[in-house]
PDB file of N, CA and C in Angstrom:
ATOM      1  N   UNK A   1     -37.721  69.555  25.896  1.00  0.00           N
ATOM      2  CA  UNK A   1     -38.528  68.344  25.955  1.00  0.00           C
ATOM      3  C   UNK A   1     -39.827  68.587  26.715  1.00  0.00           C
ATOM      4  N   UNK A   2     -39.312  69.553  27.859  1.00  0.00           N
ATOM      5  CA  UNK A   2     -41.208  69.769  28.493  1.00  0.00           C
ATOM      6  C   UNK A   2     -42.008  70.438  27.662  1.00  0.00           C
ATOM      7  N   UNK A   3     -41.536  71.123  27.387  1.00  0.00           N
ATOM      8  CA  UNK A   3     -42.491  71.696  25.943  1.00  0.00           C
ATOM      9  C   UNK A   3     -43.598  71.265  25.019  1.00  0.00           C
ATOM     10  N   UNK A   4     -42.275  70.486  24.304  1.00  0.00           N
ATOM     11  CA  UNK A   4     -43.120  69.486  23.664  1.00  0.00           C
ATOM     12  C   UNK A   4     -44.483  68.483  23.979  1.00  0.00           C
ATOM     13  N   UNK A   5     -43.814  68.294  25.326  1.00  0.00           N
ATOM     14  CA  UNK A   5     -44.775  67.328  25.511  1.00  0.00           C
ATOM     15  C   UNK A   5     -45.815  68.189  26.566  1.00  0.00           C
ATOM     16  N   UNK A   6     -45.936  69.630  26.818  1.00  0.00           N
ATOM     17  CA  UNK A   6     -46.969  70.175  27.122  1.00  0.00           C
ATOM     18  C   UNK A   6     -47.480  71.081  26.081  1.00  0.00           C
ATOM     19  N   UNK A   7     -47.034  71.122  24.887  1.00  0.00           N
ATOM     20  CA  UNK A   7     -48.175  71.344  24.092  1.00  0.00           C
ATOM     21  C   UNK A   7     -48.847  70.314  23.265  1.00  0.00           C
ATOM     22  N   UNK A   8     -48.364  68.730  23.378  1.00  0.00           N
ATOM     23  CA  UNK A   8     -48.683  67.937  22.483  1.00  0.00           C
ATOM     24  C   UNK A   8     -50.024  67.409  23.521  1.00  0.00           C
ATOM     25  N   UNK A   9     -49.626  67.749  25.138  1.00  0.00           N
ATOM     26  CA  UNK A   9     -50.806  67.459  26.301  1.00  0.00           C
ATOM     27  C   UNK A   9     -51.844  68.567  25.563  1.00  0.00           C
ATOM     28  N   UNK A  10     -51.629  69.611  25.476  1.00  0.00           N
ATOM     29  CA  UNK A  10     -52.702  70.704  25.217  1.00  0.00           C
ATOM     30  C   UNK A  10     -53.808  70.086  24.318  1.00  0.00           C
ATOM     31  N   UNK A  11     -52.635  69.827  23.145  1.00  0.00           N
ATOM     32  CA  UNK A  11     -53.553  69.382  21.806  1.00  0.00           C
ATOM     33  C   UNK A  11     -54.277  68.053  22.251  1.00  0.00           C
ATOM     34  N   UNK A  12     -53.650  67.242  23.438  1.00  0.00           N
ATOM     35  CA  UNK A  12     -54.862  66.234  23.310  1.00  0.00           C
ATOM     36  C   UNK A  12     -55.928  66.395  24.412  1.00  0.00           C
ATOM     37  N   UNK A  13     -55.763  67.224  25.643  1.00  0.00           N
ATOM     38  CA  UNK A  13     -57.036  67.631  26.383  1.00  0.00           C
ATOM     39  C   UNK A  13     -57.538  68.579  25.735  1.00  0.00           C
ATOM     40  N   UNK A  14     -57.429  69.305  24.631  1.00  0.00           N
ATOM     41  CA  UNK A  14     -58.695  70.766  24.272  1.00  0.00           C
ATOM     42  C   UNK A  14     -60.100  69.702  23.778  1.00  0.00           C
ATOM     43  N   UNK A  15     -59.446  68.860  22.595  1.00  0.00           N
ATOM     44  CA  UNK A  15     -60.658  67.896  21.766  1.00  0.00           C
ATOM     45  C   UNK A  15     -61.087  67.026  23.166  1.00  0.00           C
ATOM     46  N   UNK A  16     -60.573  66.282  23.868  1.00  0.00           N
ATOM     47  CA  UNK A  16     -61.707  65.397  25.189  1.00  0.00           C
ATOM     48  C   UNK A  16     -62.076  66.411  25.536  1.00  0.00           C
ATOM     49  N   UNK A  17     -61.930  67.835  26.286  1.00  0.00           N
ATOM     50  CA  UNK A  17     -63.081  68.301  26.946  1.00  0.00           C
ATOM     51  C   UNK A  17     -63.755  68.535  26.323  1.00  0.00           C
ATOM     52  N   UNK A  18     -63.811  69.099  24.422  1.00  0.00           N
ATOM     53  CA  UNK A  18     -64.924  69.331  23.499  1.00  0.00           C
ATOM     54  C   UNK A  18     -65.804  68.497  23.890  1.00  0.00           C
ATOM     55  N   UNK A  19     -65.111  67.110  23.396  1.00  0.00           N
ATOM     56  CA  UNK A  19     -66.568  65.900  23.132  1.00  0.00           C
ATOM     57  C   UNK A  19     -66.916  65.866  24.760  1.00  0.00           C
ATOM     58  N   UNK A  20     -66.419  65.731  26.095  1.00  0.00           N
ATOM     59  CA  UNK A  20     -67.107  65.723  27.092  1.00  0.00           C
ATOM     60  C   UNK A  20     -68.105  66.600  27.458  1.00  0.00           C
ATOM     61  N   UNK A  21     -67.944  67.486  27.119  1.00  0.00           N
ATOM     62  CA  UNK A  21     -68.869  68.879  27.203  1.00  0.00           C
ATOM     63  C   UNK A  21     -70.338  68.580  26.239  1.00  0.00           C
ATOM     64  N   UNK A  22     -70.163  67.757  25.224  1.00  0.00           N
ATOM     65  CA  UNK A  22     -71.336  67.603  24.438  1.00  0.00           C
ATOM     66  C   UNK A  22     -72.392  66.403  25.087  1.00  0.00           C
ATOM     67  N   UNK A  23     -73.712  67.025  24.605  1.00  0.00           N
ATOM     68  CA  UNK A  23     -74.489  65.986  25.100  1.00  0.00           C
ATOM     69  C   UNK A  23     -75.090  65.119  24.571  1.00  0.00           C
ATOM     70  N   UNK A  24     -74.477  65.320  22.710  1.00  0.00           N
ATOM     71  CA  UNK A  24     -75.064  64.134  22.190  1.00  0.00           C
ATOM     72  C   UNK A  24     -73.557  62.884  22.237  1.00  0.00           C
ATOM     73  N   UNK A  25     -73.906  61.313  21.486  1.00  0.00           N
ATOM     74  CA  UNK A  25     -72.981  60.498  21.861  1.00  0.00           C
ATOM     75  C   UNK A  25     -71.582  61.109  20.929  1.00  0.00           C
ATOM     76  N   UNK A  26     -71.000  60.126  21.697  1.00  0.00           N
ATOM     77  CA  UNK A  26     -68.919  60.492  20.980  1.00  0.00           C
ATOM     78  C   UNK A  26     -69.014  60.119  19.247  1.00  0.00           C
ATOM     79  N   UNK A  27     -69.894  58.997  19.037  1.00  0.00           N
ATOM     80  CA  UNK A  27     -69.437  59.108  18.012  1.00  0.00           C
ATOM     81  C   UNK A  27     -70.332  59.563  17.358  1.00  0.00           C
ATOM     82  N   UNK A  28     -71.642  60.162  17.595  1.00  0.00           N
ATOM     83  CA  UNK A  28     -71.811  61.150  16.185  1.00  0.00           C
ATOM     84  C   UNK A  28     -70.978  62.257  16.251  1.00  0.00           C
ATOM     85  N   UNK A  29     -70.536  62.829  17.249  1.00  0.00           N
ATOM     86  CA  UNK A  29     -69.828  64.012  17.159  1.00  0.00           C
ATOM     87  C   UNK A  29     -68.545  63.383  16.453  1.00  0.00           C
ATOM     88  N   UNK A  30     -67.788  62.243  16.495  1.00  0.00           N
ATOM     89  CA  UNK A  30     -67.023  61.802  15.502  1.00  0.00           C
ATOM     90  C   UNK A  30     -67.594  62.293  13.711  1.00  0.00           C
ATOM     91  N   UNK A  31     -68.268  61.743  13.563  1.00  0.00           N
ATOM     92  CA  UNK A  31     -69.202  61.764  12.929  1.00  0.00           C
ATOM     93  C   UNK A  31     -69.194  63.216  11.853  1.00  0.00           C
ATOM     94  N   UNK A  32     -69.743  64.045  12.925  1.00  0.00           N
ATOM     95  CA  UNK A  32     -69.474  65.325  12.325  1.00  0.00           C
ATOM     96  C   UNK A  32     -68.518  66.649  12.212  1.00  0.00           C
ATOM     97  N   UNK A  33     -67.535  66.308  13.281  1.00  0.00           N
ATOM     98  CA  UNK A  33     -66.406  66.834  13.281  1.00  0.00           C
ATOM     99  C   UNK A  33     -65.045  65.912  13.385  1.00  0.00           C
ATOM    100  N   UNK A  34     -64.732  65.634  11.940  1.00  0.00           N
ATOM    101  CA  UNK A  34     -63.736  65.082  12.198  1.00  0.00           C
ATOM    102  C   UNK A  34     -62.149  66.161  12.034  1.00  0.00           C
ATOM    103  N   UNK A  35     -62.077  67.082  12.311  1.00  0.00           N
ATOM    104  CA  UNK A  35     -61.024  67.810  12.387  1.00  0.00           C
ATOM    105  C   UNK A  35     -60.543  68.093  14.047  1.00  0.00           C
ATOM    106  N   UNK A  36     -62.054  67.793  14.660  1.00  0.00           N
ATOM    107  CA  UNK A  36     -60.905  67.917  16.366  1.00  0.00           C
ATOM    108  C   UNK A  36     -60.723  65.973  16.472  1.00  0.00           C
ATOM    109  N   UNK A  37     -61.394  64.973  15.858  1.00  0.00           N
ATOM    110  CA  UNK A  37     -60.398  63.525  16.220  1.00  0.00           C
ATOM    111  C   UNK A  37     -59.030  63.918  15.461  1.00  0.00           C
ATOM    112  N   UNK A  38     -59.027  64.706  14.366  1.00  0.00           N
ATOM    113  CA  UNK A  38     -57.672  64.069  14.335  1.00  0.00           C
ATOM    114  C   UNK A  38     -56.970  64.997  14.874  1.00  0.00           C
ATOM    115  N   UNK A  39     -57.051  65.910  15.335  1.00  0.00           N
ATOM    116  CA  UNK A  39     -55.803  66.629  16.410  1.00  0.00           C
ATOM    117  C   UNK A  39     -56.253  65.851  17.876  1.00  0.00           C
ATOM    118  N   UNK A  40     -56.655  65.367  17.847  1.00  0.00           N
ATOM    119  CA  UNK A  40     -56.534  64.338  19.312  1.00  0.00           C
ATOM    120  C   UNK A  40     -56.035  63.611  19.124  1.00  0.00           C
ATOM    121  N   UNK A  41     -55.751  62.480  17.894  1.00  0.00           N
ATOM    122  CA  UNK A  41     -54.693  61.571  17.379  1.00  0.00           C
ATOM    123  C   UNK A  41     -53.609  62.022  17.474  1.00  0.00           C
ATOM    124  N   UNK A  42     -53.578  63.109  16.685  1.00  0.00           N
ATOM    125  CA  UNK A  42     -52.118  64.373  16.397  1.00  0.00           C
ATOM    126  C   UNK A  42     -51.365  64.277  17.689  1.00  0.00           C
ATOM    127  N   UNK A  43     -52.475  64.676  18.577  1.00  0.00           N
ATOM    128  CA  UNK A  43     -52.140  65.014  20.286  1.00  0.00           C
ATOM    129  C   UNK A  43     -51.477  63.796  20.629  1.00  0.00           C
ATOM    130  N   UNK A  44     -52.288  62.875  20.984  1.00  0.00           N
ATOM    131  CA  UNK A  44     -51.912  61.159  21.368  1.00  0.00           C
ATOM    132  C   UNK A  44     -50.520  60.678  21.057  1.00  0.00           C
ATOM    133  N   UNK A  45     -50.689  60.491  19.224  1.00  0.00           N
ATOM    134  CA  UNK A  45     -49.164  59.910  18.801  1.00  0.00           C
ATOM    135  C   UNK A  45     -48.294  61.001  19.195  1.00  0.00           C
ATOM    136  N   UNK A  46     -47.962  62.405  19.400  1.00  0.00           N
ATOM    137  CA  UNK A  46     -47.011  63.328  19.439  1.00  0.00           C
ATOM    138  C   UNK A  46     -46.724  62.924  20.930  1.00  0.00           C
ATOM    139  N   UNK A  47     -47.020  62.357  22.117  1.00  0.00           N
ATOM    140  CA  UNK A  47     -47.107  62.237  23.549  1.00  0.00           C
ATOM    141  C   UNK A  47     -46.484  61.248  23.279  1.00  0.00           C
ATOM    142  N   UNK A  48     -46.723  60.063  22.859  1.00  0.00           N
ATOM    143  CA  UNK A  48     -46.395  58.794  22.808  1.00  0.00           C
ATOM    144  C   UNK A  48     -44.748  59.080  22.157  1.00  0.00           C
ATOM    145  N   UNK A  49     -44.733  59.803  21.202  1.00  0.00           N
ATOM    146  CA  UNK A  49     -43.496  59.522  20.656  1.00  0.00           C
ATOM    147  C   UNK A  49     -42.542  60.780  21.229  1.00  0.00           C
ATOM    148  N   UNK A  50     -42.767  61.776  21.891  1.00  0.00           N
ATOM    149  CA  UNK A  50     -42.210  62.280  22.828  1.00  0.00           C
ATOM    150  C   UNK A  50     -41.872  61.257  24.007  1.00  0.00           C
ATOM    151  N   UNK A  51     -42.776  60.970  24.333  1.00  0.00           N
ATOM    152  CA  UNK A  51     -42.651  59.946  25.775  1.00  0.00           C
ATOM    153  C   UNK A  51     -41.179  59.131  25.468  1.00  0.00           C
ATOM    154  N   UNK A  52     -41.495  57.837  23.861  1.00  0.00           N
ATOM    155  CA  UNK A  52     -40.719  57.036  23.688  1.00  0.00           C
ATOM    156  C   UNK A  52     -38.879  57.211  23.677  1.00  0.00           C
ATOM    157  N   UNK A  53     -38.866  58.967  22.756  1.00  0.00           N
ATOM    158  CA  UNK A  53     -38.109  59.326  22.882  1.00  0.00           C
ATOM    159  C   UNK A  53     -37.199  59.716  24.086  1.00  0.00           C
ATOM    160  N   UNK A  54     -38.090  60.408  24.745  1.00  0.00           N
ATOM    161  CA  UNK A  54     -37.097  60.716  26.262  1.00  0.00           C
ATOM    162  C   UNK A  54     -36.991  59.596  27.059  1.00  0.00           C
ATOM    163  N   UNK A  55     -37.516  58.822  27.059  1.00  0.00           N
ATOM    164  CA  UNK A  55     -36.736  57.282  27.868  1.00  0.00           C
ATOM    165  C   UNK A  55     -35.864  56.654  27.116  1.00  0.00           C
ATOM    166  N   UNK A  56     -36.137  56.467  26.181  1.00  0.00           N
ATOM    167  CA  UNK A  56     -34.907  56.191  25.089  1.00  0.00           C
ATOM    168  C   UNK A  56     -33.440  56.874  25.393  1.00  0.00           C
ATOM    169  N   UNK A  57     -33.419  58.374  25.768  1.00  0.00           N
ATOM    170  CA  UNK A  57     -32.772  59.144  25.351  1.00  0.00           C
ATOM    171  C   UNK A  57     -31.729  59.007  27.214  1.00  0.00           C
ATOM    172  N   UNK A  58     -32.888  58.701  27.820  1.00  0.00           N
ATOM    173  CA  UNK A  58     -32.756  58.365  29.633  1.00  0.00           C
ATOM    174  C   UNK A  58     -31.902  57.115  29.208  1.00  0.00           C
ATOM    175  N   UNK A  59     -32.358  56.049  28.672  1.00  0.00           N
ATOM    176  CA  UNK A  59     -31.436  54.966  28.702  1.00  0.00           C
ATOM    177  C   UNK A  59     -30.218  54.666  28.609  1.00  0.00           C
ATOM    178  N   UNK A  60     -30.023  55.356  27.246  1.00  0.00           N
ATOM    179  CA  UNK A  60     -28.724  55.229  26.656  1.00  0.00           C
ATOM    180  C   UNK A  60     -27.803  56.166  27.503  1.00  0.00           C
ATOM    181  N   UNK A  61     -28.300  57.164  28.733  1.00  0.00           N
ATOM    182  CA  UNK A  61     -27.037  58.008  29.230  1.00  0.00           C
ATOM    183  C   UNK A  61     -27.067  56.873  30.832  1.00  0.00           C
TER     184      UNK A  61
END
């Protein structure tokens, strides 16, 4: 389970430091790269549903 949810962390801090590092705005860089938003989505929902799961998984024991 840590795993998971430290490489699903990876996948969603590599794309924010991209766009932080840039100096034009977020969303033209939306704009023109849309292959690192969606591994930041990728990243996001995979955290979230890791997350949901292991409390879930905490509950029921």
């Amino acid at each position: 389970m840590v795993y998971i949810l430290l490489i699903a962390t990876l996948f969603t801090v590599l794309p924010v430091a991209y766009f932080l590092d840039q100096p034009e705005p977020i969303l033209v860089l939306i704009q023109e790269d849309w292959s690192k938003v969606a591994i930041l989505f990728f990243g996001i929902s995979f955290v979230a549903l890791a997350l949901w799961g292991y409390f879930r998984q905490k509950r029921s024991n």
